[in-house]
N, C-alpha and C. Protein backbone atom coordinates (compact mmCIF):
# COMPACT_ATOMS: atom_id res chain seq x y z
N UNK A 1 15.67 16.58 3.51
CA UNK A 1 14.30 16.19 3.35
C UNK A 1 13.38 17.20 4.05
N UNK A 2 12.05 16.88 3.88
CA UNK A 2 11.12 17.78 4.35
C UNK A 2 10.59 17.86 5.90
N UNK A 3 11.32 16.86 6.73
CA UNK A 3 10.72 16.46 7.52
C UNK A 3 10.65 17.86 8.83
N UNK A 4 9.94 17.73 9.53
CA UNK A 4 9.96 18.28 11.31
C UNK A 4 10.54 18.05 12.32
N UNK A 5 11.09 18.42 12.60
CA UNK A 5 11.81 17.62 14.18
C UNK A 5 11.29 17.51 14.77
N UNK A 6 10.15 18.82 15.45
CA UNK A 6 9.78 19.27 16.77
C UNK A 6 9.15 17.81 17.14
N UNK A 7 8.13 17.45 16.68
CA UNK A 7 7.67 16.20 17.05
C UNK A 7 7.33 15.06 16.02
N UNK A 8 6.97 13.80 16.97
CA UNK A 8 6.65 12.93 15.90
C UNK A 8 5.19 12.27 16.23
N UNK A 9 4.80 11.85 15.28
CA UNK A 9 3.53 11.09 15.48
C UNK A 9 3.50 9.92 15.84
N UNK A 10 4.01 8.86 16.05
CA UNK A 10 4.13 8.08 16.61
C UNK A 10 5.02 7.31 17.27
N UNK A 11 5.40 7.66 18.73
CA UNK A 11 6.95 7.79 19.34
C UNK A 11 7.25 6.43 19.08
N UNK A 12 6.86 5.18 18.89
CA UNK A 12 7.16 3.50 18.98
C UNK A 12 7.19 3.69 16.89
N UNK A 13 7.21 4.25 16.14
CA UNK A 13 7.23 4.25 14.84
C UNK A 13 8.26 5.48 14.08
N UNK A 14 8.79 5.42 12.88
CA UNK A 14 9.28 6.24 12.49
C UNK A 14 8.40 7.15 11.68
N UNK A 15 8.23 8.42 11.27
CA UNK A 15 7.46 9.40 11.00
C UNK A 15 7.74 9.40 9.34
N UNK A 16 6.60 9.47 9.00
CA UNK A 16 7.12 9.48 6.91
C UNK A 16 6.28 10.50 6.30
N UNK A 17 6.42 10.99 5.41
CA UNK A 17 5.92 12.13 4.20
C UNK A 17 5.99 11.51 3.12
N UNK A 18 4.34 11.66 2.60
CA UNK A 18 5.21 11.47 0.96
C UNK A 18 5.97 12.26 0.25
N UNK A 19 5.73 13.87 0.59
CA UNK A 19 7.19 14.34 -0.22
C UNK A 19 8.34 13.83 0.74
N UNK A 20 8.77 13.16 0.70
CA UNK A 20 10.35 12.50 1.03
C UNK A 20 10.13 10.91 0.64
N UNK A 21 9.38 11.02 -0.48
CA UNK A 21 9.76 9.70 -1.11
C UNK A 21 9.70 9.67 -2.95
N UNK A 22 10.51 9.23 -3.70
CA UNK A 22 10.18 9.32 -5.00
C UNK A 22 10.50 8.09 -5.86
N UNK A 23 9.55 7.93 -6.83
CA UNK A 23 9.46 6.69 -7.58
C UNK A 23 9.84 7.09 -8.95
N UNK A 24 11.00 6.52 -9.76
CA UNK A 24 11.71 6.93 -11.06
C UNK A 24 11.73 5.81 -11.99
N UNK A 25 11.18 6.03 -13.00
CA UNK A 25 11.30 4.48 -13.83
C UNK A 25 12.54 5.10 -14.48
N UNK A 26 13.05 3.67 -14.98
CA UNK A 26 14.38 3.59 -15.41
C UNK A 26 14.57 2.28 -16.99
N UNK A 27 14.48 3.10 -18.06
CA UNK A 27 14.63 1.96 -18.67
C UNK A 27 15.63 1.73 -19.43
N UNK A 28 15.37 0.18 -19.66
CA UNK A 28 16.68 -0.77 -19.82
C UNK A 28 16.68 -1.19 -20.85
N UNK A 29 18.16 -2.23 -21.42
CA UNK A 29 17.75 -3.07 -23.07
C UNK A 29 16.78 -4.07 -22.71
N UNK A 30 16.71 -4.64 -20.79
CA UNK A 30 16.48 -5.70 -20.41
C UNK A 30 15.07 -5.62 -19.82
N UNK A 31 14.48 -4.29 -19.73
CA UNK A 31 13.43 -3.98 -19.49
C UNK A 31 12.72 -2.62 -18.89
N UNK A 32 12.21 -2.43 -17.61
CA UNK A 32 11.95 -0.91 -16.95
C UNK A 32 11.78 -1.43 -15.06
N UNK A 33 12.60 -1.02 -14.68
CA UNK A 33 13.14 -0.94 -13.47
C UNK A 33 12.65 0.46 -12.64
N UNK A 34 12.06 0.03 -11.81
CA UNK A 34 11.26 1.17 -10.98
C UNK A 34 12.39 1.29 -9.61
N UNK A 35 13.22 2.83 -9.12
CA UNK A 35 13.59 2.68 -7.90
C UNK A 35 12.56 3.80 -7.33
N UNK A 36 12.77 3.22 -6.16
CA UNK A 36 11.58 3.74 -4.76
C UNK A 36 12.60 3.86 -3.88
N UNK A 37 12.67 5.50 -3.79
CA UNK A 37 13.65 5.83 -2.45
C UNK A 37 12.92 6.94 -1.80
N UNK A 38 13.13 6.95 0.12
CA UNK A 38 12.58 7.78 0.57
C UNK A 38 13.67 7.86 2.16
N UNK A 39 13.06 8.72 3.24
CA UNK A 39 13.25 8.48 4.53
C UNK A 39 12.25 8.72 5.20
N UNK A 40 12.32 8.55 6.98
CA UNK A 40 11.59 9.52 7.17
C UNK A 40 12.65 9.44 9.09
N UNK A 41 11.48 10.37 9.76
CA UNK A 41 12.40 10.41 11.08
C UNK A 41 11.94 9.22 12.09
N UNK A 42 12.52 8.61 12.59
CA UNK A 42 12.98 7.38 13.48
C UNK A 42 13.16 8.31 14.92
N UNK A 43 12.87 7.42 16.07
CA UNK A 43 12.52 8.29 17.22
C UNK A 43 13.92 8.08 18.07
N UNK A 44 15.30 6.92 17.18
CA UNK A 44 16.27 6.80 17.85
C UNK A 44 16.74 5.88 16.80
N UNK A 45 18.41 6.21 16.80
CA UNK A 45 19.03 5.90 15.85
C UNK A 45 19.32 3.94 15.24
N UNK A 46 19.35 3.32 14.41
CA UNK A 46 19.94 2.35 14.36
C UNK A 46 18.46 1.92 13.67
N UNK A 47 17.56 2.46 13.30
CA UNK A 47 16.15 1.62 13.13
C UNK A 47 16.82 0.70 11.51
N UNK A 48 15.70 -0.35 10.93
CA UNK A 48 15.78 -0.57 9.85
C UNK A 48 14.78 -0.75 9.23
N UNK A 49 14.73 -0.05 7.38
CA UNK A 49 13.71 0.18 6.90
C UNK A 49 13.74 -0.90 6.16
N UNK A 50 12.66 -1.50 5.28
CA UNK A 50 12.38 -2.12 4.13
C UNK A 50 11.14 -2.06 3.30
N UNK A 51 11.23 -1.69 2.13
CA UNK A 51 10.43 -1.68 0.99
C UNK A 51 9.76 -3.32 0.77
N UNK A 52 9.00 -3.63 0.73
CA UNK A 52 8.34 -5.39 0.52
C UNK A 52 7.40 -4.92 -0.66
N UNK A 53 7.09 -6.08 -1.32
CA UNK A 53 5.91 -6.34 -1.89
C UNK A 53 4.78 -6.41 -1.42
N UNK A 54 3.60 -5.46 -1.44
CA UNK A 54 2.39 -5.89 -0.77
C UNK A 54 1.34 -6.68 -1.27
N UNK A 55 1.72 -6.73 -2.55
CA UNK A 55 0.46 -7.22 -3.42
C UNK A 55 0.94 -8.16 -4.55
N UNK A 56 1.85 -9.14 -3.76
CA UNK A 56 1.84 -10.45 -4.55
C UNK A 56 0.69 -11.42 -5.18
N UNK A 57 1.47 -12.03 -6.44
CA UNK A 57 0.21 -12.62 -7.32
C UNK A 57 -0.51 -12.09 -8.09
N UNK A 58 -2.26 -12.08 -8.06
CA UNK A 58 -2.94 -11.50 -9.22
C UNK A 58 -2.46 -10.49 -8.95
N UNK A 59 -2.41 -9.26 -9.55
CA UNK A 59 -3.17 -7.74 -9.15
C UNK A 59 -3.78 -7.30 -10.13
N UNK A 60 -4.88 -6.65 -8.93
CA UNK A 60 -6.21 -6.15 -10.03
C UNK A 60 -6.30 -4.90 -10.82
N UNK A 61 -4.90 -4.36 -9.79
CA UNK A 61 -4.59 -3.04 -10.52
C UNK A 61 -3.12 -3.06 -11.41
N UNK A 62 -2.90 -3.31 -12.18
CA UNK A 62 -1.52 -3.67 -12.90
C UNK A 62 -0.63 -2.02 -12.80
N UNK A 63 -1.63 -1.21 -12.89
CA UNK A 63 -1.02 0.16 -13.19
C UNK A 63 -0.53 0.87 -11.69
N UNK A 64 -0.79 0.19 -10.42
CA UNK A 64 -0.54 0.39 -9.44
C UNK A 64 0.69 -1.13 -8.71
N UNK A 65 1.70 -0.56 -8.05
CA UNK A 65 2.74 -0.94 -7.18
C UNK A 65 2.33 -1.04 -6.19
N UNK A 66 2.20 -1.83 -5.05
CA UNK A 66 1.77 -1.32 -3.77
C UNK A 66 3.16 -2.11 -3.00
N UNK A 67 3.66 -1.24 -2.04
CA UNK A 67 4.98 -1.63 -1.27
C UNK A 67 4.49 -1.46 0.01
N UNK A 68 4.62 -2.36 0.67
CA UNK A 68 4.67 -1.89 2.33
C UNK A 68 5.87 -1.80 2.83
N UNK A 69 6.03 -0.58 3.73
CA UNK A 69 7.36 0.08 4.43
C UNK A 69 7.03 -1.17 5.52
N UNK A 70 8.07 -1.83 6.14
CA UNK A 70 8.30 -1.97 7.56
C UNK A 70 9.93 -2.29 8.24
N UNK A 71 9.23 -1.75 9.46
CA UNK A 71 10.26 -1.38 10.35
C UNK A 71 11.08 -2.18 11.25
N UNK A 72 12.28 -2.04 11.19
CA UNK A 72 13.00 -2.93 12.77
C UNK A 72 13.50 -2.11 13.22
N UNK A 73 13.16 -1.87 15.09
CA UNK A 73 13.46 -0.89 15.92
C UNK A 73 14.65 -1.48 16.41
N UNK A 74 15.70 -0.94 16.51
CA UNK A 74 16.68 -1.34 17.76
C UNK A 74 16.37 -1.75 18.87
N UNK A 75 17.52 -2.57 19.77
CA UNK A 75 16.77 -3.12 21.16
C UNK A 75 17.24 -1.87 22.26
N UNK A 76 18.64 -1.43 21.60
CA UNK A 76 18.95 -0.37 22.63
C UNK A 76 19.29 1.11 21.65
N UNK A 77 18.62 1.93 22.20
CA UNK A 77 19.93 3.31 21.23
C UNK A 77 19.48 4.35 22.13
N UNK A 78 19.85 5.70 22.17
CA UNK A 78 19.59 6.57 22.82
C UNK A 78 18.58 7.30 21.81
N UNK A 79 17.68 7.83 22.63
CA UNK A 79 16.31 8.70 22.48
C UNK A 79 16.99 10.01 21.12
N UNK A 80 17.20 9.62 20.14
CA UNK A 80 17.89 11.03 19.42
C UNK A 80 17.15 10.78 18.14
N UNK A 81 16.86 11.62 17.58
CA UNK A 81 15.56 11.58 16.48
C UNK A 81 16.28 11.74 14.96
N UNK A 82 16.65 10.68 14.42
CA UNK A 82 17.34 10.17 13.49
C UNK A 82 16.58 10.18 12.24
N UNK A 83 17.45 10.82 10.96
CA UNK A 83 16.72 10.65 9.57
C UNK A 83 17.18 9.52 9.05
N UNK A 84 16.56 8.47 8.67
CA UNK A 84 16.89 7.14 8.44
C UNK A 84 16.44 7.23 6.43
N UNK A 85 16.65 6.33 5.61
CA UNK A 85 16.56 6.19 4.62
C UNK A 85 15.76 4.74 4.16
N UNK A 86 15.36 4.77 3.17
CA UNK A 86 15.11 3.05 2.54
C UNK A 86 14.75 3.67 1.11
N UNK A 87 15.48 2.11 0.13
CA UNK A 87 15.63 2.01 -1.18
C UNK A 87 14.89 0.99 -1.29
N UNK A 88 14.64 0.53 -2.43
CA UNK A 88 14.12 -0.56 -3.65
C UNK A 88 14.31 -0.47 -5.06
N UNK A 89 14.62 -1.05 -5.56
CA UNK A 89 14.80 -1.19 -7.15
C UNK A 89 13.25 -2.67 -7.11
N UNK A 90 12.71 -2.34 -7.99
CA UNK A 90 11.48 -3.18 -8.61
C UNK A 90 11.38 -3.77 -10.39
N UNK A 91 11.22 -4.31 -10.87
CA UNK A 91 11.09 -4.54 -12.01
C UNK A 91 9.83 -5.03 -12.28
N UNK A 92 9.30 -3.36 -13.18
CA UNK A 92 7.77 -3.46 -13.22
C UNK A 92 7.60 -3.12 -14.50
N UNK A 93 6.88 -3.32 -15.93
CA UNK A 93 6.57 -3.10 -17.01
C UNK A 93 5.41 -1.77 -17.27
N UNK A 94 4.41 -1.68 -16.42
CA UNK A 94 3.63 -0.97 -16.37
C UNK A 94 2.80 -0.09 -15.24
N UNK A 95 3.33 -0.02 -13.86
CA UNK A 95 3.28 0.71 -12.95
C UNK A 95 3.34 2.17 -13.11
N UNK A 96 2.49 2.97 -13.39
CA UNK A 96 2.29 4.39 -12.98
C UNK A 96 2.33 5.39 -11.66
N UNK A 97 2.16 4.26 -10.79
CA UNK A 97 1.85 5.04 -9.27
C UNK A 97 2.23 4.22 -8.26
N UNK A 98 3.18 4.28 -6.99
CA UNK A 98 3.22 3.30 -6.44
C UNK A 98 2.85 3.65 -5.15
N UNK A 99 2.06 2.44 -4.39
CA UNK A 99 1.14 2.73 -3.68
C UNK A 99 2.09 2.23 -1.97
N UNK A 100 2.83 3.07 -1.08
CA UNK A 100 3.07 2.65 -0.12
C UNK A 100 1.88 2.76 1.21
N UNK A 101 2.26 1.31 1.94
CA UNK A 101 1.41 0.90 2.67
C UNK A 101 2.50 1.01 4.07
N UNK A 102 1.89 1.66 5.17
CA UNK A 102 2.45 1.00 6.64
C UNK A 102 1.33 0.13 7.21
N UNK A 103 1.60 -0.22 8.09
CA UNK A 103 0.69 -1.43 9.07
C UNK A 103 0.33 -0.87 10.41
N UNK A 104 0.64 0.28 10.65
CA UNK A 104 0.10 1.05 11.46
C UNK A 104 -0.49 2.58 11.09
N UNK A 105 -0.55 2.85 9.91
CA UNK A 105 -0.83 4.34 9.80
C UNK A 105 -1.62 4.32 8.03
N UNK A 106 -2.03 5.33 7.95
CA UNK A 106 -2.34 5.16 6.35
C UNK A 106 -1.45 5.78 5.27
N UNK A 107 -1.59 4.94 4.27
CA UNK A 107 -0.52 5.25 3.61
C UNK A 107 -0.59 6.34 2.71
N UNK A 108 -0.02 5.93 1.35
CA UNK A 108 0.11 6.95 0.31
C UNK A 108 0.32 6.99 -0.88
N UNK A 109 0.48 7.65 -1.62
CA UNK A 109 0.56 7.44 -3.60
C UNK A 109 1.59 8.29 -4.03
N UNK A 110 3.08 7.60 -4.72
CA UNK A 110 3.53 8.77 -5.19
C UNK A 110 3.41 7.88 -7.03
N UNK A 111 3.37 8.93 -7.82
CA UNK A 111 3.35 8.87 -9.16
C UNK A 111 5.03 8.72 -9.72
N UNK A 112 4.70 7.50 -10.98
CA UNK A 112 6.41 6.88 -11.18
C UNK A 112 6.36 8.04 -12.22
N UNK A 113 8.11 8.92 -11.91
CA UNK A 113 8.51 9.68 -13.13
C UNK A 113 9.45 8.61 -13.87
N UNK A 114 9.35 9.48 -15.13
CA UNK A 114 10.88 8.95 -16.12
C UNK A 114 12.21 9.50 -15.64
N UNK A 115 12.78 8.65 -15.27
CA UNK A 115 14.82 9.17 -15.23
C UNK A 115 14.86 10.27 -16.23
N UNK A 116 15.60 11.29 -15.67
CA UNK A 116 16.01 11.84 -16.71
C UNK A 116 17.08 11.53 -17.81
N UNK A 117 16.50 11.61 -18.83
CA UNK A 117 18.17 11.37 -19.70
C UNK A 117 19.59 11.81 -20.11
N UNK A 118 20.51 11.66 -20.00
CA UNK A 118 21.40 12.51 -19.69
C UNK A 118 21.42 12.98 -21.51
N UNK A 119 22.38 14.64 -21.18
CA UNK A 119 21.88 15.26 -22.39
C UNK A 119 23.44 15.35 -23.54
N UNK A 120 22.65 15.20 -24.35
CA UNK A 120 23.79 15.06 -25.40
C UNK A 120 24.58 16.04 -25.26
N UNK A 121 25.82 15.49 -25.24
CA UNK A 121 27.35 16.38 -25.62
C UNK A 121 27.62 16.92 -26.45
N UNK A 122 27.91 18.23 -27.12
CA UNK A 122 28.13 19.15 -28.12
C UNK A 122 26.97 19.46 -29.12
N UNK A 123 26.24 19.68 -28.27
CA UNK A 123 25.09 20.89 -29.19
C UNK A 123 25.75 21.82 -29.65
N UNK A 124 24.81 22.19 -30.69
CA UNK A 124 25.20 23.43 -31.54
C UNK A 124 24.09 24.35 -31.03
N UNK A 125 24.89 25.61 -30.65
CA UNK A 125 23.96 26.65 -30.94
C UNK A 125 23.54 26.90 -28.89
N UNK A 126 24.04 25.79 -27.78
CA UNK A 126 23.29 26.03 -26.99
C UNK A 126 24.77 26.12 -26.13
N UNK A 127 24.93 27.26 -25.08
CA UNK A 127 26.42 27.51 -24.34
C UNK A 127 25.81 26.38 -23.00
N UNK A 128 26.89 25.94 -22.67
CA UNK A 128 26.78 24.93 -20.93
C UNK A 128 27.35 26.08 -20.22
N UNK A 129 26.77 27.12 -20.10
CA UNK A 129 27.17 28.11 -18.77
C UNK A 129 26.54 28.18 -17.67
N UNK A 130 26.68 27.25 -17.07
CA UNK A 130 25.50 27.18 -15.52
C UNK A 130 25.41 28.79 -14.95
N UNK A 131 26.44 29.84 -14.95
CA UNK A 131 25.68 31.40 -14.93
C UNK A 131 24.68 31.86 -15.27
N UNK A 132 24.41 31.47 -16.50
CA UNK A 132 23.18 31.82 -17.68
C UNK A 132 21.93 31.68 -17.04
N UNK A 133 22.01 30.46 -16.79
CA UNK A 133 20.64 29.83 -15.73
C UNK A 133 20.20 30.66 -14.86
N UNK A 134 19.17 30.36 -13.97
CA UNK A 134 18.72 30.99 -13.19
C UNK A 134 18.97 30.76 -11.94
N UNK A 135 19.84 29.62 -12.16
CA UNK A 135 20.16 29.30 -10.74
C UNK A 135 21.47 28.78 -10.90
N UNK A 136 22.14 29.12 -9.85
CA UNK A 136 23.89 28.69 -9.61
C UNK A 136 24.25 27.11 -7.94
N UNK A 137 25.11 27.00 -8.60
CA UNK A 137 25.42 25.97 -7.51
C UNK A 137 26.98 26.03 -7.30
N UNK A 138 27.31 25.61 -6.13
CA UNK A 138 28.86 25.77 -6.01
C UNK A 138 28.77 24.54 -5.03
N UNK A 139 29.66 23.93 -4.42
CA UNK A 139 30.36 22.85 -4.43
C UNK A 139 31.32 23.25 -3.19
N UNK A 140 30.56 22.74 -2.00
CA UNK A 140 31.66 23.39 -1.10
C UNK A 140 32.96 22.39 -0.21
């Protein structure tokens, strides 16, 4: 992830970016399923994250998600500055952007992409030589 070590912004909170979070719609026979995954750095190991609903009931914005992150700190851990994670799967029909909220800091907007689709097997005419590309990967 993108994060900093050197310091954090709020030593009693874990530190977040929105680039280190991404929202992917996913669709289904059964409908369109939004996952929301991110991390960020925790000021000592063992914290726990959760994705919630912030905006139960009406909403006035249908095209907006709003999630609030919150946190459970450990009672004991040692001072070591930990990259922690949190997921959600959502089931949303029309969400474009989802809007995370903390309760101590201001939040943020990341925009829902489409999953990619995986790509059909035996084209004609196109070689699967990951060399070709411009970029290589190996597998260590």
């Amino acid at each position: 992830m993108l994060h900093s070590v050197g310091s954090m912004t709020a030593p009693n909170h874990c530190d977040f970016s929105a680039a280190d979070f991404r929202a992917t719609a996913i669709e289904t026979s059964d409908g369109r399923l939004i996952s929301v995954t991110g991390s960020g750095l925790c000021p000592t190991s063992g914290w726990e994250l959760r994705l919630v609903a912030a905006n139960p009931g009406v909403v006035p914005h249908p095209e907006s998600l709003w999630l609030e992150l919150r946190e459970g700190a450990p009672t004991r851990a040692p001072r070591v500055v930990t990259e922690t994670e949190v997921e959600v799967l959502v089931e949303d029909s029309r969400a474009v952007e989802i809007v995370i909220r903390f309760a101590w800091r201001e939040g943020f907007t990341l925009p829902v992409v489409p999953a990619r689709a995986p790509r059909a097997r035996g084209r004609v005419g196109r070689r699967a030589d990951a060399a070709r590309g411009r970029l290589a990967a190996s597998v260590v």
